[in-house]
PDB file of N, CA and C in Angstrom:
ATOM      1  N   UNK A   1      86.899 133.968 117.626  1.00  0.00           N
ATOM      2  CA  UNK A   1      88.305 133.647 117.701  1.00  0.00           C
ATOM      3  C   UNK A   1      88.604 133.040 119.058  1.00  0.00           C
ATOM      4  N   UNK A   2      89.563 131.795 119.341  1.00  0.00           N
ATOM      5  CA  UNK A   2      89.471 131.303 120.439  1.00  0.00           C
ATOM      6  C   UNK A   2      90.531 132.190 121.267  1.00  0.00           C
ATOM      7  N   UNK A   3      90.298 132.141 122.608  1.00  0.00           N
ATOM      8  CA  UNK A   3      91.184 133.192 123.458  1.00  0.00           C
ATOM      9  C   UNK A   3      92.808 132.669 123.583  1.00  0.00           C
ATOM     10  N   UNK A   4      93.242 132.046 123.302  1.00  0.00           N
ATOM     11  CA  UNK A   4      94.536 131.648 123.157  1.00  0.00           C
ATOM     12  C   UNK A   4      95.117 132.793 121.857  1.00  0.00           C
ATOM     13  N   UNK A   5      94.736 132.526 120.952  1.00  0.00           N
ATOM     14  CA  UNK A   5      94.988 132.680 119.831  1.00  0.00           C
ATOM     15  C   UNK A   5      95.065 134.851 120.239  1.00  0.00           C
ATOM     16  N   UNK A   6      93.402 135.085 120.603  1.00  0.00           N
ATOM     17  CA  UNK A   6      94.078 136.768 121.837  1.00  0.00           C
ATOM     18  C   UNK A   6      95.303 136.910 122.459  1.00  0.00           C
ATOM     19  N   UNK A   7      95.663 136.078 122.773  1.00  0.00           N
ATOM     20  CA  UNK A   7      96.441 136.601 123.875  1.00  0.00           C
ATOM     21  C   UNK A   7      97.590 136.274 123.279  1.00  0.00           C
ATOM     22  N   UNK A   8      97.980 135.215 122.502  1.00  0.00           N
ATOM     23  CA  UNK A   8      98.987 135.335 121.433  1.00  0.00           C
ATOM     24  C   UNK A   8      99.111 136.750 120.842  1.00  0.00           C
ATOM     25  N   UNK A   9      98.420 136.790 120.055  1.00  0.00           N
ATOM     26  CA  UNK A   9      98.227 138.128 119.323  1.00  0.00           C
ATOM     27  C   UNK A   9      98.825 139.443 120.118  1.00  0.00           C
ATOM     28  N   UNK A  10      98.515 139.133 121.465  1.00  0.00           N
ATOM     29  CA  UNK A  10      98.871 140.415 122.335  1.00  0.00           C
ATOM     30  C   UNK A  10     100.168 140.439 123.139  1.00  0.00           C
ATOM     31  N   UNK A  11     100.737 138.790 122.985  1.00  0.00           N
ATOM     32  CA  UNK A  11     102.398 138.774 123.109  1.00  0.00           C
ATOM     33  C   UNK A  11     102.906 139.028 122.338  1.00  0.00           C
ATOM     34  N   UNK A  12     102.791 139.541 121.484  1.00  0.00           N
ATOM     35  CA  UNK A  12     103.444 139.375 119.900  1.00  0.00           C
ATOM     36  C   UNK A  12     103.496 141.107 120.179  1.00  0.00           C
ATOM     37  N   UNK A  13     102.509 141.306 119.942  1.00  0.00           N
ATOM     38  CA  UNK A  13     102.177 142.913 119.912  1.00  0.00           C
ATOM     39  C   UNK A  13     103.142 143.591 120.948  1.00  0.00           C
ATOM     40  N   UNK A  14     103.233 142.801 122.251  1.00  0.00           N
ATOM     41  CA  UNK A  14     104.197 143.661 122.921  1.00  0.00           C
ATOM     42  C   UNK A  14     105.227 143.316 122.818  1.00  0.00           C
ATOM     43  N   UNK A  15     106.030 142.315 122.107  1.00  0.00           N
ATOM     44  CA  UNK A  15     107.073 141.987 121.829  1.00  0.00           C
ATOM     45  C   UNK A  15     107.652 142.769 120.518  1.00  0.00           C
ATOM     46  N   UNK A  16     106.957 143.495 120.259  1.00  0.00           N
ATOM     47  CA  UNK A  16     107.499 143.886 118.592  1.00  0.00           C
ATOM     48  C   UNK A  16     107.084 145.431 119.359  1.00  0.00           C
ATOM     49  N   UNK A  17     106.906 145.991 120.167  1.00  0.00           N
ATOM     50  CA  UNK A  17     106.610 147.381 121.218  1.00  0.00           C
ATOM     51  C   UNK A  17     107.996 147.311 121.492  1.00  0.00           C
ATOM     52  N   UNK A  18     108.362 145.903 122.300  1.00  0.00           N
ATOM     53  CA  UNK A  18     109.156 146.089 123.379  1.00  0.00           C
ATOM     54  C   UNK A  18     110.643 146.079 122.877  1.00  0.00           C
ATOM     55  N   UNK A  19     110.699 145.541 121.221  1.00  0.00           N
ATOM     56  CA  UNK A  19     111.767 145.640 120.217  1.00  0.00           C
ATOM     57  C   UNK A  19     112.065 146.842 119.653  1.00  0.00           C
ATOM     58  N   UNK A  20     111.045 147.356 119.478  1.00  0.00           N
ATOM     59  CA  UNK A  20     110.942 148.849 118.525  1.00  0.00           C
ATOM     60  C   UNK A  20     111.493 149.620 119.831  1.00  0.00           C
ATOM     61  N   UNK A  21     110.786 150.004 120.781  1.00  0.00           N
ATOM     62  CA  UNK A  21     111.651 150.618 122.022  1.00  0.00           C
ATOM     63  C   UNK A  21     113.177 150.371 122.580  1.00  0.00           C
ATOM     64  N   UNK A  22     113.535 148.972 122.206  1.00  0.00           N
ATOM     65  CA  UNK A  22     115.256 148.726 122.455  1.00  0.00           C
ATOM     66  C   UNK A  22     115.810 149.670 120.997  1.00  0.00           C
ATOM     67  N   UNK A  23     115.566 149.601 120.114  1.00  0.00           N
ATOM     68  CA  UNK A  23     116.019 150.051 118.785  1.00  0.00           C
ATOM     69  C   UNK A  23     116.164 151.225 118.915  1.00  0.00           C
ATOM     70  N   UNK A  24     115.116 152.344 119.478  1.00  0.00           N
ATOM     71  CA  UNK A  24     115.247 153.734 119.798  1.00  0.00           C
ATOM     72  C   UNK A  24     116.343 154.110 120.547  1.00  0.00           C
ATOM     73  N   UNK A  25     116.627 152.829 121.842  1.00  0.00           N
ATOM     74  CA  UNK A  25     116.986 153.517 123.002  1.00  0.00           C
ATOM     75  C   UNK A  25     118.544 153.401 122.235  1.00  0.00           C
ATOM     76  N   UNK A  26     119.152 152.375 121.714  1.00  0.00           N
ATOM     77  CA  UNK A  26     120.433 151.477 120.814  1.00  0.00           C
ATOM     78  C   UNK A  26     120.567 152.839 119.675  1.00  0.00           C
ATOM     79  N   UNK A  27     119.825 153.337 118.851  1.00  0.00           N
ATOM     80  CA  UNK A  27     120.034 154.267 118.118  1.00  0.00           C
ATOM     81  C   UNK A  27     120.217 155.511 119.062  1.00  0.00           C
ATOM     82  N   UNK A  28     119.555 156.018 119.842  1.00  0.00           N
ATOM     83  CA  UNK A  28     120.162 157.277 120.557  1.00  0.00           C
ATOM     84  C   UNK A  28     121.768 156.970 121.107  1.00  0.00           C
ATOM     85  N   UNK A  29     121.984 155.707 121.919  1.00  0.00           N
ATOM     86  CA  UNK A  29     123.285 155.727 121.968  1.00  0.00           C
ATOM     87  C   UNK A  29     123.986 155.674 121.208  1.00  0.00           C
ATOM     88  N   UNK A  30     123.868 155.148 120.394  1.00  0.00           N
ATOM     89  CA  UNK A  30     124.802 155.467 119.258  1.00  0.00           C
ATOM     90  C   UNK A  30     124.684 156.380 118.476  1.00  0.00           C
ATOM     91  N   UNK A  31     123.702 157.620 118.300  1.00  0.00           N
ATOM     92  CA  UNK A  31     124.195 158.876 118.120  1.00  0.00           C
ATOM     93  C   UNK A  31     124.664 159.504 118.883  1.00  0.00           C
ATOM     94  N   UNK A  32     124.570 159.511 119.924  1.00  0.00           N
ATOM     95  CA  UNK A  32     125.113 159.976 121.173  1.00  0.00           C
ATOM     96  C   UNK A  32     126.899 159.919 121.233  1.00  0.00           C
ATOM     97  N   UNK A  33     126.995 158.630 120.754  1.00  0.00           N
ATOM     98  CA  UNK A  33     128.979 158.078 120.991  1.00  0.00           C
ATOM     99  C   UNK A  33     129.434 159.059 119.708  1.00  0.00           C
ATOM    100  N   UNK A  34     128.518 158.883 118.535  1.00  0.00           N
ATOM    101  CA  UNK A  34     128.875 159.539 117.555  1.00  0.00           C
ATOM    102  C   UNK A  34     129.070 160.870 117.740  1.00  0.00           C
ATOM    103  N   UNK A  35     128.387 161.498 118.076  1.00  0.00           N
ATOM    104  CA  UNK A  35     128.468 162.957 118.426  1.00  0.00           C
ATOM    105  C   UNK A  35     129.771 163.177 119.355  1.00  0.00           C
ATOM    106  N   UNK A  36     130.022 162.628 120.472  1.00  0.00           N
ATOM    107  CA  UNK A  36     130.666 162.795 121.331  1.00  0.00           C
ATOM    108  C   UNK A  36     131.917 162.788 120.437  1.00  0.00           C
ATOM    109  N   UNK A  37     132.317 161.548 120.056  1.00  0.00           N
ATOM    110  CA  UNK A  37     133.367 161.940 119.097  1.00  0.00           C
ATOM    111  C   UNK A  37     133.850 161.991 117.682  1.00  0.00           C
ATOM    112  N   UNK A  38     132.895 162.575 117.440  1.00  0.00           N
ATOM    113  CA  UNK A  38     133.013 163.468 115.822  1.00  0.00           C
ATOM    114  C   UNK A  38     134.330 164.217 116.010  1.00  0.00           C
ATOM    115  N   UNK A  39     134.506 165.204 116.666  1.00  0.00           N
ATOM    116  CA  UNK A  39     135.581 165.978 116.331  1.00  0.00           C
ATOM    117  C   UNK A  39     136.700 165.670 117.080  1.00  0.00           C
ATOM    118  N   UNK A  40     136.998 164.595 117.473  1.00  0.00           N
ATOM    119  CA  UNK A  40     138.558 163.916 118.392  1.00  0.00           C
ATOM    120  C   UNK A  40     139.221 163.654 117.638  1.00  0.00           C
ATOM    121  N   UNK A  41     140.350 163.475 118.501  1.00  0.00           N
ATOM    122  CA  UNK A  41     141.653 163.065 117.300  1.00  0.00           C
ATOM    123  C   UNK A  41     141.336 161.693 117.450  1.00  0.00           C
ATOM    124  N   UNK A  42     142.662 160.803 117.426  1.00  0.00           N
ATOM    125  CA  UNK A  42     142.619 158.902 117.522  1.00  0.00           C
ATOM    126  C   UNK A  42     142.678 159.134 118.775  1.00  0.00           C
ATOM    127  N   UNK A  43     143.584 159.495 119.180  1.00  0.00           N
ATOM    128  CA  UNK A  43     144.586 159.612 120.672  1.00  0.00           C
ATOM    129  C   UNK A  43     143.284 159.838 121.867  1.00  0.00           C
ATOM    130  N   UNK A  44     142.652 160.993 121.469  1.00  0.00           N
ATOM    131  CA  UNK A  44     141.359 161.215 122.158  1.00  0.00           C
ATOM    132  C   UNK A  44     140.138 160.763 122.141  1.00  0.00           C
ATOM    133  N   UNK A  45     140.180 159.759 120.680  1.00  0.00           N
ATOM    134  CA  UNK A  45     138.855 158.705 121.159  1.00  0.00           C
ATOM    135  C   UNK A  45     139.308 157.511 121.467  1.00  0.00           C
ATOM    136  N   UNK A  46     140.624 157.384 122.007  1.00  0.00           N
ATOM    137  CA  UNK A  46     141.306 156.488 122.469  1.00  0.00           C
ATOM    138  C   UNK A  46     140.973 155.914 124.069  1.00  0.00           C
ATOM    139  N   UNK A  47     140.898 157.315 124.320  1.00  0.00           N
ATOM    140  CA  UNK A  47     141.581 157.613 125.849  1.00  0.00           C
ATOM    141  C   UNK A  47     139.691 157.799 126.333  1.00  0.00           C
ATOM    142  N   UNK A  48     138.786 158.272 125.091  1.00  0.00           N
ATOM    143  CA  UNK A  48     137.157 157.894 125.492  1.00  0.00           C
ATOM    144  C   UNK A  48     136.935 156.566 125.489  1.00  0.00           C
ATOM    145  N   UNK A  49     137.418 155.956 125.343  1.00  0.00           N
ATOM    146  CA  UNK A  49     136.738 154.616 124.555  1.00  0.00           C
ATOM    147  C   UNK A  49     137.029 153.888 126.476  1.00  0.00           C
ATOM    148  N   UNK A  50     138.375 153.991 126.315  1.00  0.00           N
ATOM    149  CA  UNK A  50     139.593 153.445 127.539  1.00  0.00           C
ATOM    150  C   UNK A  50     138.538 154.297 128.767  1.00  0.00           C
ATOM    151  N   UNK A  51     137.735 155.327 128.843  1.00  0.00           N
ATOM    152  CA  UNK A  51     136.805 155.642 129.492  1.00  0.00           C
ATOM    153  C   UNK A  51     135.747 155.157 129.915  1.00  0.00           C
ATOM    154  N   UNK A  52     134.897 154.938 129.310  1.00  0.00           N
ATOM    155  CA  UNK A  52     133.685 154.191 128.775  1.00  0.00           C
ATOM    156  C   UNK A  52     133.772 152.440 129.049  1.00  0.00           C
ATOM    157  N   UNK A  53     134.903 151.933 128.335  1.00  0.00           N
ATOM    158  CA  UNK A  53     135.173 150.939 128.935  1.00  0.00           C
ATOM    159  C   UNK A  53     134.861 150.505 130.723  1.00  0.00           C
ATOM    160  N   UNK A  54     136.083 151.486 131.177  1.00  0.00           N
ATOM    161  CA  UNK A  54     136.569 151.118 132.422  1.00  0.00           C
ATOM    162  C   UNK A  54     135.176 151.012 132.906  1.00  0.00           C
ATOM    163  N   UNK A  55     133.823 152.375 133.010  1.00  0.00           N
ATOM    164  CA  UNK A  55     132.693 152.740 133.537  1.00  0.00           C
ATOM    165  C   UNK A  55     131.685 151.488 133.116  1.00  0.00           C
ATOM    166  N   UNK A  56     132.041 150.643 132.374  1.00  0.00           N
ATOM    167  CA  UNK A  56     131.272 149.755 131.614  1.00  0.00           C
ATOM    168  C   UNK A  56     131.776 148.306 132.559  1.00  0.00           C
ATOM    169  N   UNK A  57     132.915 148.847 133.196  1.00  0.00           N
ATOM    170  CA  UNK A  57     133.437 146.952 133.287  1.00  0.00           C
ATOM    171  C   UNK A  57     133.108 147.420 134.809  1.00  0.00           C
ATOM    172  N   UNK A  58     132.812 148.563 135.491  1.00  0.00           N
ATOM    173  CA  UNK A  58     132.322 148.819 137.009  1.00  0.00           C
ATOM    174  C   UNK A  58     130.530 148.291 137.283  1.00  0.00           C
ATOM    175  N   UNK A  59     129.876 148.659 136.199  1.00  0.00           N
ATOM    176  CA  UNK A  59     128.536 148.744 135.841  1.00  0.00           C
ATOM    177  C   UNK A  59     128.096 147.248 136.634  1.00  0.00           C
ATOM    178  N   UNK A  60     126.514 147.261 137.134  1.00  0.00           N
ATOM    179  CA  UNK A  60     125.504 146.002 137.350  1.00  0.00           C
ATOM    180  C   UNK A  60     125.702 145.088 136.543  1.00  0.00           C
ATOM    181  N   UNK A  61     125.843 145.438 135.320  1.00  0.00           N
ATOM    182  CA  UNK A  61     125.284 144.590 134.224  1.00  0.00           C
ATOM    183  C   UNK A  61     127.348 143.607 134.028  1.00  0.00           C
ATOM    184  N   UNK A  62     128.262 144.406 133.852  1.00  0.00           N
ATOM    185  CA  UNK A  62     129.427 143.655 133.811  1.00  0.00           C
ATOM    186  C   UNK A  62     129.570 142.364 134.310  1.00  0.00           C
ATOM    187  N   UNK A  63     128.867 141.903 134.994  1.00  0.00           N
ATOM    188  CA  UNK A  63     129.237 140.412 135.961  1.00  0.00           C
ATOM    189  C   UNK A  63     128.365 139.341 134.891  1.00  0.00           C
ATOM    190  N   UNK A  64     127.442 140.085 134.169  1.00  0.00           N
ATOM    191  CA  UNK A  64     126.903 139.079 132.954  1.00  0.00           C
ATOM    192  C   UNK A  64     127.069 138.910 131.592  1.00  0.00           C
ATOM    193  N   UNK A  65     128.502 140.057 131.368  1.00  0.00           N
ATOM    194  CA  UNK A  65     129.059 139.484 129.813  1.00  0.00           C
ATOM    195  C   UNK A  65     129.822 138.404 129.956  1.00  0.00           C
ATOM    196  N   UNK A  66     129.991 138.044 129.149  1.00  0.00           N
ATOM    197  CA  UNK A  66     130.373 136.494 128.537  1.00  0.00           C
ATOM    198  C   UNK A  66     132.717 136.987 128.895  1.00  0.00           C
TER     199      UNK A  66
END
């Protein structure tokens, strides 16, 4: 097999690692939000959300949403 065609094979491989690992981390948070507010009223996953937000628009990453 020519070595291109390896090392393809082995970007691929960690690209479909490195997908399956975002998916885990995306599903825990979002059981996580879920849990948190399962038992709130509106008013109080209102005032989480209006939480989360604010901590979200302080964050590293805020200066690169759209």
């Amino acid at each position: 097999m020519a070595t291109h065609l390896k090392k393809s094979r082995g970007m691929i491989k960690d690209k479909i690692k490195t997908q399956k690992g975002l998916v885990k981390k995306l599903r825990a948070i979002r059981d996580k939000f879920n849990k948190d507010i399962q038992d709130m009223t509106l008013e109080e996953e209102q005032k989480y959300l209006e939480k989360m937000s604010a901590q979200w628009k302080n964050s590293p990453q805020s200066d690169r949403l759209p």
